[in-house]
Protein backbone atom coordinates (compact mmCIF):
# COMPACT_ATOMS: atom_id res chain seq x y z
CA UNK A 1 34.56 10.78 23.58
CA UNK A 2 30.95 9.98 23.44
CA UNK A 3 29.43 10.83 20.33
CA UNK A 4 28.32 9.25 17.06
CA UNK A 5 28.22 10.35 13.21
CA UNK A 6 25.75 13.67 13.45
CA UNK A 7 25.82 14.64 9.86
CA UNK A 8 27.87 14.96 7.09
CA UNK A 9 28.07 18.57 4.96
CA UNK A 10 28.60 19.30 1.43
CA UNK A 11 28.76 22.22 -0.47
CA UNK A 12 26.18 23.28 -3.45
CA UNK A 13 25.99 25.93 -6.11
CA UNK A 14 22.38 25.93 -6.65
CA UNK A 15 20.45 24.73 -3.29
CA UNK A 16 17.00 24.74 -5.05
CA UNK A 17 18.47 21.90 -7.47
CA UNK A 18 20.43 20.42 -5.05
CA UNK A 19 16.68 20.01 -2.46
CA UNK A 20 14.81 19.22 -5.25
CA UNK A 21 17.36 16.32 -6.34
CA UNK A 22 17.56 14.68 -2.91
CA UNK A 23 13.94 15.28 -2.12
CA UNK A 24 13.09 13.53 -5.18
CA UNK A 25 14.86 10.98 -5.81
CA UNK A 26 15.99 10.17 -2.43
CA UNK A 27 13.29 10.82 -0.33
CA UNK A 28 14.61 13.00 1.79
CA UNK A 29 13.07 15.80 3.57
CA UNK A 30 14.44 18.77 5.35
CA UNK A 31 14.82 18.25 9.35
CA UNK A 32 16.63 21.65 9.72
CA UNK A 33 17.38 24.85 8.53
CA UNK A 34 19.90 27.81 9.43
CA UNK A 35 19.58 31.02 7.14
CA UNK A 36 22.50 33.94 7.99
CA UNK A 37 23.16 36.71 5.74
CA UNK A 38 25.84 34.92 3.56
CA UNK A 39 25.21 31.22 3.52
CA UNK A 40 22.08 29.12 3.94
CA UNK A 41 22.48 25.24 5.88
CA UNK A 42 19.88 22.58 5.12
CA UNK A 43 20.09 19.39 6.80
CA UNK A 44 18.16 16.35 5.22
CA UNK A 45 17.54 12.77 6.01
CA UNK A 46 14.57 10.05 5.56
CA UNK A 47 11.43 10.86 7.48
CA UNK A 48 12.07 8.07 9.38
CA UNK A 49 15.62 8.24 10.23
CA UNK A 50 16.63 6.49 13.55
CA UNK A 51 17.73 8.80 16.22
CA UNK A 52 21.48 8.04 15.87
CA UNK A 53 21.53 7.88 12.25
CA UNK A 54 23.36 10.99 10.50
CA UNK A 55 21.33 13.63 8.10
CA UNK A 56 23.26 15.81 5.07
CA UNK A 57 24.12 19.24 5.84
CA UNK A 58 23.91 20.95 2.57
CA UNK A 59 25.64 24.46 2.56
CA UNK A 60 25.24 26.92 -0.15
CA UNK A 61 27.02 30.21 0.02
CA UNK A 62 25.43 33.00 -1.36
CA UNK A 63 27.78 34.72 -3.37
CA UNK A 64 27.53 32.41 -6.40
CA UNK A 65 30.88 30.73 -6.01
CA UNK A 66 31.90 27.65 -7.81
CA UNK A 67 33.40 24.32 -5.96
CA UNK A 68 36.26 21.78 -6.96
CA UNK A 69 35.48 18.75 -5.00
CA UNK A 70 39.08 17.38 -5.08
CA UNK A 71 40.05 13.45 -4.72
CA UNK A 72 40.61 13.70 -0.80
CA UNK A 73 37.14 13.22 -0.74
CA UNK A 74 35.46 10.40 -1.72
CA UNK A 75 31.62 10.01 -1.44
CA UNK A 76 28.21 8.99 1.08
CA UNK A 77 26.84 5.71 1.22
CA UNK A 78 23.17 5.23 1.15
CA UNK A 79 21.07 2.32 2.16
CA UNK A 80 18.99 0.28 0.32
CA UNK A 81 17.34 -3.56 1.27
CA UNK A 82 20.00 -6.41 0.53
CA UNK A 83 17.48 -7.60 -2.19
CA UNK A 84 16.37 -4.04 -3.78
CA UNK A 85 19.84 -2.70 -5.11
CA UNK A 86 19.20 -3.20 -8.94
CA UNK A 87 15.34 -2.43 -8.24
CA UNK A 88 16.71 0.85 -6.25
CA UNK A 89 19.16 1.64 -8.76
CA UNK A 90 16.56 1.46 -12.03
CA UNK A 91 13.94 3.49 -9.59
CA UNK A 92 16.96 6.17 -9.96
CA UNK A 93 17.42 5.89 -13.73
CA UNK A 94 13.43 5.95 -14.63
CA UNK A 95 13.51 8.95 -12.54
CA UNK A 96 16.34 10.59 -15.00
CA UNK A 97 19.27 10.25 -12.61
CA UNK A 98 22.89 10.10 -14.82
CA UNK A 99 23.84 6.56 -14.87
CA UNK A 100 27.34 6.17 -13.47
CA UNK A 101 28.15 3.25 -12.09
CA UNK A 102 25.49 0.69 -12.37
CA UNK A 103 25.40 -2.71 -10.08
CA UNK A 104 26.57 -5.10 -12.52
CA UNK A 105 29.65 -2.78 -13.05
CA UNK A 106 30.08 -3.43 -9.66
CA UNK A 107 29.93 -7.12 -8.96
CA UNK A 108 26.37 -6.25 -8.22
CA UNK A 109 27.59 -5.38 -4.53
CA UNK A 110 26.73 -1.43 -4.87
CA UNK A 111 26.56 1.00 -6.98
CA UNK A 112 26.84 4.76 -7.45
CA UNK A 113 25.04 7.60 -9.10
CA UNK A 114 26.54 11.60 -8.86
CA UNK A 115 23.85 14.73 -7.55
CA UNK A 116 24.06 17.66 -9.56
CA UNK A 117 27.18 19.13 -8.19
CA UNK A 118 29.10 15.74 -9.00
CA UNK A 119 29.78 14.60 -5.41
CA UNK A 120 29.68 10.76 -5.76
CA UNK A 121 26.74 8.75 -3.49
CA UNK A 122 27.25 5.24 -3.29
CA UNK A 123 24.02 2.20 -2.90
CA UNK A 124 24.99 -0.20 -0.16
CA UNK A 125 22.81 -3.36 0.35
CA UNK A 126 21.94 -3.20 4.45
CA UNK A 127 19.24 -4.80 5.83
CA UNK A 128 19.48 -1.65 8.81
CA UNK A 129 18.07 1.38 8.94
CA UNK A 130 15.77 3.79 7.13
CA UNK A 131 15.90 3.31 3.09
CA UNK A 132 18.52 6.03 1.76
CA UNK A 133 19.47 6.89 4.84
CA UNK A 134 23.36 7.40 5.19
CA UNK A 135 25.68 4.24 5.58
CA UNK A 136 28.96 5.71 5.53
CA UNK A 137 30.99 8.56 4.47
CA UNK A 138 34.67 7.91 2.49
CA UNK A 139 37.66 9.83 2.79
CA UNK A 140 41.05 8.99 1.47
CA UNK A 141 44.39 9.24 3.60
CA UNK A 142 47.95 9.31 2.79
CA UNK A 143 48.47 7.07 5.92
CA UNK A 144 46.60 4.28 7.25
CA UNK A 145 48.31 4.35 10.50
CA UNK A 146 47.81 7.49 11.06
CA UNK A 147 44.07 7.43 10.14
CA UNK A 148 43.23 4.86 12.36
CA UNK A 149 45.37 6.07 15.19
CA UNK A 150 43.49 9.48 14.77
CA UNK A 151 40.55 8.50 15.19
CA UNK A 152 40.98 5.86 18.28
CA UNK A 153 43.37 8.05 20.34
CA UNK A 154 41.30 11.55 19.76
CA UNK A 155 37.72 10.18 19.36
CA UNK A 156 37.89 6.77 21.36
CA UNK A 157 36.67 5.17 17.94
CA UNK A 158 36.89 1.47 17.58
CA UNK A 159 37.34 -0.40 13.65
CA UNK A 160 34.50 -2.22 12.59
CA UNK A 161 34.35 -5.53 10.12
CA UNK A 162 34.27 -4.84 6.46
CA UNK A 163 37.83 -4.19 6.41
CA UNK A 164 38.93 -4.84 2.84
CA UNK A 165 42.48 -5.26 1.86
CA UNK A 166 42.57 -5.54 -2.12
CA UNK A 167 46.06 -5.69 -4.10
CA UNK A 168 46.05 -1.62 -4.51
CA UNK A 169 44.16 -0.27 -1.83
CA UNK A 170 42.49 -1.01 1.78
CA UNK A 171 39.15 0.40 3.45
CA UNK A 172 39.01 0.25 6.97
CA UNK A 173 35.51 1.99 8.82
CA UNK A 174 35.13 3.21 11.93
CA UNK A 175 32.86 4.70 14.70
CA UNK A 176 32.05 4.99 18.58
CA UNK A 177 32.46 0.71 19.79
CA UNK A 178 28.56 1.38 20.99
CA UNK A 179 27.04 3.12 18.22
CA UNK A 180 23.91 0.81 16.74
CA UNK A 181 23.89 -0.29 14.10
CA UNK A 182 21.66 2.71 12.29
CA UNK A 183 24.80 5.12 12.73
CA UNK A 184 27.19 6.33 10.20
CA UNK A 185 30.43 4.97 10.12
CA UNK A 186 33.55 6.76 8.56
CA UNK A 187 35.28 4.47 5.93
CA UNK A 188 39.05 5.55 5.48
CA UNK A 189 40.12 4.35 2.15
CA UNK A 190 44.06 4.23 1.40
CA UNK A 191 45.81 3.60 -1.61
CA UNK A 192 49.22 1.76 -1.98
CA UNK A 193 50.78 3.84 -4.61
CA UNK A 194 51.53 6.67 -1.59
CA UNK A 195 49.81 9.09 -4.18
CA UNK A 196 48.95 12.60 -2.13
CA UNK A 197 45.45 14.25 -2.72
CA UNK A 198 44.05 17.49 -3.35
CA UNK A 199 41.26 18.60 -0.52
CA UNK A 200 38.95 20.90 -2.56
CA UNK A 201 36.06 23.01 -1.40
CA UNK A 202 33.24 20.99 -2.71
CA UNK A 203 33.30 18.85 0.58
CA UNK A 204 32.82 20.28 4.30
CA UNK A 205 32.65 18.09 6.43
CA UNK A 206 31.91 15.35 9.28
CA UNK A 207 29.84 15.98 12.64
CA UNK A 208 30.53 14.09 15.72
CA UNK A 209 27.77 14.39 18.36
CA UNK A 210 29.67 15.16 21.88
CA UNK A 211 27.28 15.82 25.37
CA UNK A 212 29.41 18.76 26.67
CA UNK A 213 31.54 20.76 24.09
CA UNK A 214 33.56 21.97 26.20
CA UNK A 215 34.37 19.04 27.79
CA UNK A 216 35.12 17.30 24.44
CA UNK A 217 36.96 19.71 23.12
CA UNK A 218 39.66 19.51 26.14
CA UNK A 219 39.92 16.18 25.86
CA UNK A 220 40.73 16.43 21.96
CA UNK A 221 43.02 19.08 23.30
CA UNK A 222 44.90 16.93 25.86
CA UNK A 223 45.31 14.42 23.02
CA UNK A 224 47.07 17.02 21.04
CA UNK A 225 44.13 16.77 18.01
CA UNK A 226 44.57 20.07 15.99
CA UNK A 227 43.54 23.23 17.52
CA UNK A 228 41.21 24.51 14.41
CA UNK A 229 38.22 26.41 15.72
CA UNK A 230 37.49 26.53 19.74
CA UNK A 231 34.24 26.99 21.06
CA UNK A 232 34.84 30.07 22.19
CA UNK A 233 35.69 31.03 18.53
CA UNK A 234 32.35 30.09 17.28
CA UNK A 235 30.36 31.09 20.39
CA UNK A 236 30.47 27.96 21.76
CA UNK A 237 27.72 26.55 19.22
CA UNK A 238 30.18 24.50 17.83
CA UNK A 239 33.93 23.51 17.41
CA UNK A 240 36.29 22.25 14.79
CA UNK A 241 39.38 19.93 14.98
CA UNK A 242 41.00 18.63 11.46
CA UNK A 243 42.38 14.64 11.25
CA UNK A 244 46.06 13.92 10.38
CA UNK A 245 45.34 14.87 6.47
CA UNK A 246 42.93 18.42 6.74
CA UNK A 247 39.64 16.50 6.84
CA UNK A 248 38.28 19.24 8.93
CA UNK A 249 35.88 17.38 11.78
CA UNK A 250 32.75 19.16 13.85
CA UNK A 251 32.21 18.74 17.41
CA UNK A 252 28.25 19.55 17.81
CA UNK A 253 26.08 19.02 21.07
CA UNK A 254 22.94 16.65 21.21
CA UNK A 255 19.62 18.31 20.24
């Protein structure tokens, strides 16, 4: 497989609040735009996003419908200097942000604030990439194993340090063994107490960039990943495959 992180999508109820909130307080602007008669997709990032980095698809449907996000789903990860998290993090709060979890409830190692449809966006101190731009996106899984043997047998993806193995739960991340250090890694977070989790509809999705779709998607065939959406299926724009627990996963081409 030869792709990296393209984006990660979310689902909003009002997509004017939604722009306005990451527009304002995170800086983003809109790189993208795809408007069909019953949903609208926005993609956003940092102006200066590096060309590998991932943007946030948000989707709003237009029929008014409400979301449960669900605990399968965990949150983004946004970037800030190593030496600017509180600094970042009272920007946020002078700017009327909710205060959620601030830095010194956190060891002052992140932090997290909620947008207005309650998904959760964590502050990571990296000294890489655009400011804001996106880190990481968390998942939960019912099986570590599994997780990790999804993603390196299907996707060729490789684990990457910052494993951390606490007395209740682990977080492993992972991504393409080549990807720079700019790209979005996927951080699979699995609890000890073999609790199960419910998916909701509040979260979409992850993107992996592929240079032939086809080509891709019979390889994730051969390696028996789940047959979700073919390319045929969605006119060969785009494919879907789903990981070991119904994280449903994109296969895009390169712009």
């Amino acid at each position: 497989m030869d792709g990296t992180f393209d984006h990660v999508m979310i689902r909003v109820e009002d997509l004017e609040e939604s722009l306005d909130w990451y527009q304002t307080h995170l800086n983003y602007e809109e790189k993208g735009r795809w408007e069909a008669d019953t949903f609208t997709n926005v993609f956003l990032g940092p102006e200066d996003v590096h060309e590998d980095g991932a943007l946030l698809e948000l989707t709003y449907n237009h029929d008014g419908r409400s979301y449960e996000i669900g605990d399968a789903w965990g949150h983004i990860a946004v970037r800030v200097p190593e030496d600017a998290l509180q600094e970042s993090y009272d920007q946020l709060m002078d700017e009327g942000v909710e205060d959620y979890r601030d830095p010194e409830s956190c060891g002052n190692r992140y932090a997290f604030v909620k947008d207005p449809d309650g998904h959760e966006i964590e502050i990571v101190k990296r000294d890489r990439g655009a400011k804001w731009s996106i880190d990481h996106t968390m998942v939960r899984v019912e099986d570590a194993d599994e997780a990790l043997g999804y993603w390196a047998r299907k996707f060729e993806y490789t684990e990457y340090p910052g494993r951390w193995e606490a007395d209740t739960f682990s977080n492993y991340f992972v991504a393409p063994e080549d990807a720079p250090p700019e790209a979005m890694k996927l951080e699979l977070t699995y609890n000890y107490d073999g609790r199960e989790y419910t998916m909701g509809d509040g979260w979409g999705h992850v993107a992996v960039r592929v240079d032939d779709l086809d080509d891709a998607w019979d390889d994730l065939m051969t390696r028996e990943a789940p047959d979700y959406r073919d390319p045929e299926s969605c006119d060969h724009n785009y494919a879907f495959t789903k990981d070991q627990d119904g994280h449903e996963v994109e296969l895009v081409t390169r712009n």
